[in-house]
C-alpha atoms as a PDB file:
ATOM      1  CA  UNK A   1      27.210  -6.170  21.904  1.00  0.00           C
ATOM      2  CA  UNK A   2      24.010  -8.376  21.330  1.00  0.00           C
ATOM      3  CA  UNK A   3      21.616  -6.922  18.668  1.00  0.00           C
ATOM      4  CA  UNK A   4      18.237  -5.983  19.589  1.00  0.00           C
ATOM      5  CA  UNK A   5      15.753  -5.331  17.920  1.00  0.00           C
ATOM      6  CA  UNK A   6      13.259  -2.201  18.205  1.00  0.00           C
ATOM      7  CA  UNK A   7       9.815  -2.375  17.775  1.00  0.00           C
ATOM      8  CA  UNK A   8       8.050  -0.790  14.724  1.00  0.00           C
ATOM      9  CA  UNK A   9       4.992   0.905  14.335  1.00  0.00           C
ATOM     10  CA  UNK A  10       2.556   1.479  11.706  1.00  0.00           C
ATOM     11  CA  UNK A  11       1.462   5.402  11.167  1.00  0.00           C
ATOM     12  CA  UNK A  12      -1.642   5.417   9.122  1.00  0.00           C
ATOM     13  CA  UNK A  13      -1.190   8.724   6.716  1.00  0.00           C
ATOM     14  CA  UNK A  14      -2.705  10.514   3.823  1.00  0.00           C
ATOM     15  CA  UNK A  15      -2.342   8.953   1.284  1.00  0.00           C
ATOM     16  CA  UNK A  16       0.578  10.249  -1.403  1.00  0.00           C
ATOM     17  CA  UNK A  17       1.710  12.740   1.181  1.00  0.00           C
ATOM     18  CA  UNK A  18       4.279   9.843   2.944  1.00  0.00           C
ATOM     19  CA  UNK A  19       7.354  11.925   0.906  1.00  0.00           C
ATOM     20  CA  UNK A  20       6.263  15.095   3.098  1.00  0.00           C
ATOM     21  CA  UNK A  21       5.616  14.132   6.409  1.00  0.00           C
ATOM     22  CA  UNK A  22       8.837  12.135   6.297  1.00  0.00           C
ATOM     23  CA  UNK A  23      10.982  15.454   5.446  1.00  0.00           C
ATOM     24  CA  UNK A  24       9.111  17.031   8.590  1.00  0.00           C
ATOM     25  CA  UNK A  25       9.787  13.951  11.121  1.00  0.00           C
ATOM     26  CA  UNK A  26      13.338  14.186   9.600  1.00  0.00           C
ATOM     27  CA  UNK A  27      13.450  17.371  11.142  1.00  0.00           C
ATOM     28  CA  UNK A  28      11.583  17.043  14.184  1.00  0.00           C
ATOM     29  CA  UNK A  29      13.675  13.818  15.363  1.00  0.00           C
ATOM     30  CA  UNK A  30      17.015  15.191  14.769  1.00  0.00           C
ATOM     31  CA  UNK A  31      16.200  18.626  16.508  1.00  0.00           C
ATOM     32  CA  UNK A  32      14.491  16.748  19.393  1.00  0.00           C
ATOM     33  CA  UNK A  33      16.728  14.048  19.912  1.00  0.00           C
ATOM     34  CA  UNK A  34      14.019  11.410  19.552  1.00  0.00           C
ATOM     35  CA  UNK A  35      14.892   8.031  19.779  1.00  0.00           C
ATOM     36  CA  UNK A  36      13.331   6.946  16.415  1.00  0.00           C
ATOM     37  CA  UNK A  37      15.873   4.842  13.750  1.00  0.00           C
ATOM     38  CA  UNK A  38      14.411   4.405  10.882  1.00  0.00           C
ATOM     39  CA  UNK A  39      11.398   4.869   9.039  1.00  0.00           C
ATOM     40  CA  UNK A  40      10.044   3.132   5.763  1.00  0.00           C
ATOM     41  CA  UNK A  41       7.910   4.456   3.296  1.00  0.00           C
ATOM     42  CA  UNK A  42       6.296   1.383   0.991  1.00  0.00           C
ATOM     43  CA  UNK A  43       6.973   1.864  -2.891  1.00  0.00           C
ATOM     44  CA  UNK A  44       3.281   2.495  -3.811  1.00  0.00           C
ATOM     45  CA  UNK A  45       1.509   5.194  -1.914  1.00  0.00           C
ATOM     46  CA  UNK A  46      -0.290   3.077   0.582  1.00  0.00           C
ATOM     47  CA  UNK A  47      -1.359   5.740   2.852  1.00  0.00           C
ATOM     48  CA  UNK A  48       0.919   4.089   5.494  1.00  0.00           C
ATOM     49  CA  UNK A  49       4.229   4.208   7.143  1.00  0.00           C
ATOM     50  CA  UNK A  50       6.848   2.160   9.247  1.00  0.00           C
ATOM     51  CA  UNK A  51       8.356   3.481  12.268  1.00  0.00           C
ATOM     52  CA  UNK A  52      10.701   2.117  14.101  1.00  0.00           C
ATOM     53  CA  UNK A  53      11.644   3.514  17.552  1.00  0.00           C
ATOM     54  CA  UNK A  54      12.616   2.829  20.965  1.00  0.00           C
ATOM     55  CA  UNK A  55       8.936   2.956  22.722  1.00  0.00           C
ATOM     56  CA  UNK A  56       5.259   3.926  21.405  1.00  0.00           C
ATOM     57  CA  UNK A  57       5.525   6.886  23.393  1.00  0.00           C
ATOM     58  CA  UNK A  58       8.915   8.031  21.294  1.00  0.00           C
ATOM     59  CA  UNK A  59       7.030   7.386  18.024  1.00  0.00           C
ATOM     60  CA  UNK A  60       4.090   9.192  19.235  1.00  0.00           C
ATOM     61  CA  UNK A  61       6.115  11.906  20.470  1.00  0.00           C
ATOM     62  CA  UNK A  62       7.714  12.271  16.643  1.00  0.00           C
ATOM     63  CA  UNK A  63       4.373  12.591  15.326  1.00  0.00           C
ATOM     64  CA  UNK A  64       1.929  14.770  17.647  1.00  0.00           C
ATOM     65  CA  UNK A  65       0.673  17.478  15.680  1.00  0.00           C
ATOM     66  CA  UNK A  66       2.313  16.719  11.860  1.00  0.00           C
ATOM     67  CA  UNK A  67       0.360  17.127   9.000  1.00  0.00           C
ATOM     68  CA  UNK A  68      -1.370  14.588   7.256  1.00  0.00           C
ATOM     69  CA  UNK A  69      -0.897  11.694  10.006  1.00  0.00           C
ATOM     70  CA  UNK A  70      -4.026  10.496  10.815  1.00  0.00           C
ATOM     71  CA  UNK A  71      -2.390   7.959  13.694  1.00  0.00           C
ATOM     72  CA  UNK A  72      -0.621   4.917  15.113  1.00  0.00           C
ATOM     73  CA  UNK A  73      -2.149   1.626  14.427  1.00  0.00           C
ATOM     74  CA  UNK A  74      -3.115  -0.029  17.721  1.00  0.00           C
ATOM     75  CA  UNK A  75       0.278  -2.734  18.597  1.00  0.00           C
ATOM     76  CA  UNK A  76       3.600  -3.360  17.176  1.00  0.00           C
ATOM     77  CA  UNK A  77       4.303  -4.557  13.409  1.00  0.00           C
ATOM     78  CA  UNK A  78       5.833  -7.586  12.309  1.00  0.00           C
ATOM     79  CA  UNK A  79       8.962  -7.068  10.239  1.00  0.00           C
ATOM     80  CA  UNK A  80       7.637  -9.583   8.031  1.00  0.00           C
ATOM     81  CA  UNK A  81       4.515  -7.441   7.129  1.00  0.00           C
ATOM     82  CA  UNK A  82       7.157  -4.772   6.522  1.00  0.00           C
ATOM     83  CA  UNK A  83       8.790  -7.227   4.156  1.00  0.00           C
ATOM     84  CA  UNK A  84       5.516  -8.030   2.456  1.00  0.00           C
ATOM     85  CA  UNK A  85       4.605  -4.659   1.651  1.00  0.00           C
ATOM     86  CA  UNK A  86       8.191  -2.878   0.987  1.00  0.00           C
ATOM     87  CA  UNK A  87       9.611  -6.220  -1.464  1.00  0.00           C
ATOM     88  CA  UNK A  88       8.256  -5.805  -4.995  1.00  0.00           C
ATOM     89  CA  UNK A  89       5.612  -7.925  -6.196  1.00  0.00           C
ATOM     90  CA  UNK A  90       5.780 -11.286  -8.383  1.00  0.00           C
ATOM     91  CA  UNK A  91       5.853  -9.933 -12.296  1.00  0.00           C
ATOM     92  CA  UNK A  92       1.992  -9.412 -12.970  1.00  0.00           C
ATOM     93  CA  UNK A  93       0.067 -12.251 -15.500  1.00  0.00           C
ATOM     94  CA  UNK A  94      -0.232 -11.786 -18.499  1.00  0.00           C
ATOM     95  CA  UNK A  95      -4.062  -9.876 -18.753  1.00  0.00           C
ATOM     96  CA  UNK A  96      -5.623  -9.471 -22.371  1.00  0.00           C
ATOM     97  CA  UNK A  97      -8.574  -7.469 -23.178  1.00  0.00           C
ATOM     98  CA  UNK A  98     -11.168 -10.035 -22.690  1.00  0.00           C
ATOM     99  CA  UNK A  99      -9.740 -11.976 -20.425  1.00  0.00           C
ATOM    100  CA  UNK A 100     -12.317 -12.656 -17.108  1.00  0.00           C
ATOM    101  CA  UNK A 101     -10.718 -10.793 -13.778  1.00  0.00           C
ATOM    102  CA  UNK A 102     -11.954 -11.302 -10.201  1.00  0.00           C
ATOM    103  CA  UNK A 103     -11.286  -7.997  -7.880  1.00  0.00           C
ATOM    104  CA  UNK A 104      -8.961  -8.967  -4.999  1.00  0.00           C
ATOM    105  CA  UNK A 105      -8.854  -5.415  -3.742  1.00  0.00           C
ATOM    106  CA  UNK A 106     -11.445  -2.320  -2.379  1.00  0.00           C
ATOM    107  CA  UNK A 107     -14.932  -2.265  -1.935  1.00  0.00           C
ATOM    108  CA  UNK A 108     -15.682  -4.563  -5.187  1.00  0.00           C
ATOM    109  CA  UNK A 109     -13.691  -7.441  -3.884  1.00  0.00           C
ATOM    110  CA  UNK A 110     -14.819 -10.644  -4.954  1.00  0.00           C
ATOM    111  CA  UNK A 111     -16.540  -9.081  -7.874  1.00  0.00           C
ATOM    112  CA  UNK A 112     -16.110 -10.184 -11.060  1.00  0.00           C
ATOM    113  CA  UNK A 113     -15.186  -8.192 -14.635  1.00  0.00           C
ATOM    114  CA  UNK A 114     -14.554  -8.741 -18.308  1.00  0.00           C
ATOM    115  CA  UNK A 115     -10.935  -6.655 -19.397  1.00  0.00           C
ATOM    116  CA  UNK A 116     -11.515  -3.787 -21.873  1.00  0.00           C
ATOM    117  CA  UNK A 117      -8.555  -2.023 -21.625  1.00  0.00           C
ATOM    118  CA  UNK A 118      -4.650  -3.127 -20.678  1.00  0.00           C
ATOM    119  CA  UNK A 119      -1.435  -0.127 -19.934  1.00  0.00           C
ATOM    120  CA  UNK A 120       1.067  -2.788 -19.185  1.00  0.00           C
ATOM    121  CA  UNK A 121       3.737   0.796 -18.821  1.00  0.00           C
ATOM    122  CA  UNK A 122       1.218   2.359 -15.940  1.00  0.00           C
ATOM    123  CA  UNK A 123       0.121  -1.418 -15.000  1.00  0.00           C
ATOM    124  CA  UNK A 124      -3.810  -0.122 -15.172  1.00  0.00           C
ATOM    125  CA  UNK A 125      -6.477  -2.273 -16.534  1.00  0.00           C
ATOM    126  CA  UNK A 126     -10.356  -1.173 -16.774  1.00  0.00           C
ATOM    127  CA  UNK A 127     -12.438  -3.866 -16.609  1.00  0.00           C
ATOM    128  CA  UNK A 128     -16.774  -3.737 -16.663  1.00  0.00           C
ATOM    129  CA  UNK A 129     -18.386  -5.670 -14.185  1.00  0.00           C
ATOM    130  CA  UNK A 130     -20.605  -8.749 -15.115  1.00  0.00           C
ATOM    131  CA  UNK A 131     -22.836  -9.187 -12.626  1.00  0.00           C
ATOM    132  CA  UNK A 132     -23.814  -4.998 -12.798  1.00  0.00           C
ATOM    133  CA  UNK A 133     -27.039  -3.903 -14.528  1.00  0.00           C
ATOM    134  CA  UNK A 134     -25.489  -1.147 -16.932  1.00  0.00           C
ATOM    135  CA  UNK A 135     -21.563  -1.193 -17.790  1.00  0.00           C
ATOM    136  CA  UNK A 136     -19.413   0.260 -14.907  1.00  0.00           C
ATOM    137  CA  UNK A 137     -15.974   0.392 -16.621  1.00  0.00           C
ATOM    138  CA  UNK A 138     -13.454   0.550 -13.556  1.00  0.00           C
ATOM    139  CA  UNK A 139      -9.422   1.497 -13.489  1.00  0.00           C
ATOM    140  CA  UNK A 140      -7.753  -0.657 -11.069  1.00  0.00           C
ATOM    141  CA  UNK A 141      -4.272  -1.648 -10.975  1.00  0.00           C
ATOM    142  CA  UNK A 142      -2.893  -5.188 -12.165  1.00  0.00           C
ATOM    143  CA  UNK A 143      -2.354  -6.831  -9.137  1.00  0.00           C
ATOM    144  CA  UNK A 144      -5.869  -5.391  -7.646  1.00  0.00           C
ATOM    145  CA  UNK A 145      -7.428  -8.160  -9.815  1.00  0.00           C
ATOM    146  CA  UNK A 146      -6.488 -11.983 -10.308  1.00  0.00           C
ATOM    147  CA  UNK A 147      -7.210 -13.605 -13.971  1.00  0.00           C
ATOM    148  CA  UNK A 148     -10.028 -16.302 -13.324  1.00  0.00           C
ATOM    149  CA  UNK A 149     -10.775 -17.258 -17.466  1.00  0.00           C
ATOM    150  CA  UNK A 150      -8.657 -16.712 -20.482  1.00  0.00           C
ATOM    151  CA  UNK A 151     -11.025 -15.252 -23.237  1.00  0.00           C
ATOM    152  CA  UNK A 152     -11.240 -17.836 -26.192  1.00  0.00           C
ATOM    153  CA  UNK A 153      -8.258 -17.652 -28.771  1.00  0.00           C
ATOM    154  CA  UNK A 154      -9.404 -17.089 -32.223  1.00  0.00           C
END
């Protein structure tokens, strides 16, 4: 028997409710008989989720009407980008308060920040951006920001 592979599809979702509307296509795709094998939810709530399934229309036939989906992104997803998003990130830099941090994520990217504040446990740092007129102190994950100067030592 020759393996073949079935195509997966991205489901855009609210965000933190991936748990939920997994228990209800659970459901739905056993009592249906759908043809859908597997689905992935990414570690970190990502508002996103891979399906993968014999045709669009089976996948979109899974989720008409659930809660909380907002809908199938246009095409079929590259098992790499699965890969990319489910494998667990490279250990995080060493940040210090101090330290100078461009954003690489949301709205601010590009911006840049001076570190107040480091959870390495939660993996939160709250940095104030420079280039803003009063101080803006922001809570962003570690790897939503990418060291660009170590503050001066001593």
């Amino acid at each position: 028997m020759s393996q073949e592979r079935c195509p997966v599809y991205s489901v855009s979702a609210v965000s933190r409710q991936e748990y939920n509307i997994v228990i209800v296509l659970k459901m739905r795709i056993e009592s249906n008989k759908i043809p859908i094998y597997s689905i992935v939810v990414p570690p970190e709530p990502f508002g996103i989720l891979f399906i993968e399934g014999e045709s669009l229309p089976a996948v979109s036939r899974a989720i008409y009407g659930v809660k909380h989906i907002k809908g199938i992104m246009r095409g079929v997803t590259n098992v790499e980008e699965v890969l990319r998003v489910v494998r667990p990130t490279k250990p995080a830099v060493e940040i210090d308060i101090n330290d100078e941090v461009e954003i690489i994520a949301d709205v601010l990217k590009g911006s840049r920040g001076r570190v107040t504040f480091v959870d390495r446990e939660k993996g939160i740092v709250r940095v104030e951006l420079l280039d803003s007129a009063f101080p803006m102190p922001l809570d962003l994950r570690i790897n939503e920001v990418k060291l660009v100067k170590k503050a001066s030592q001593g």
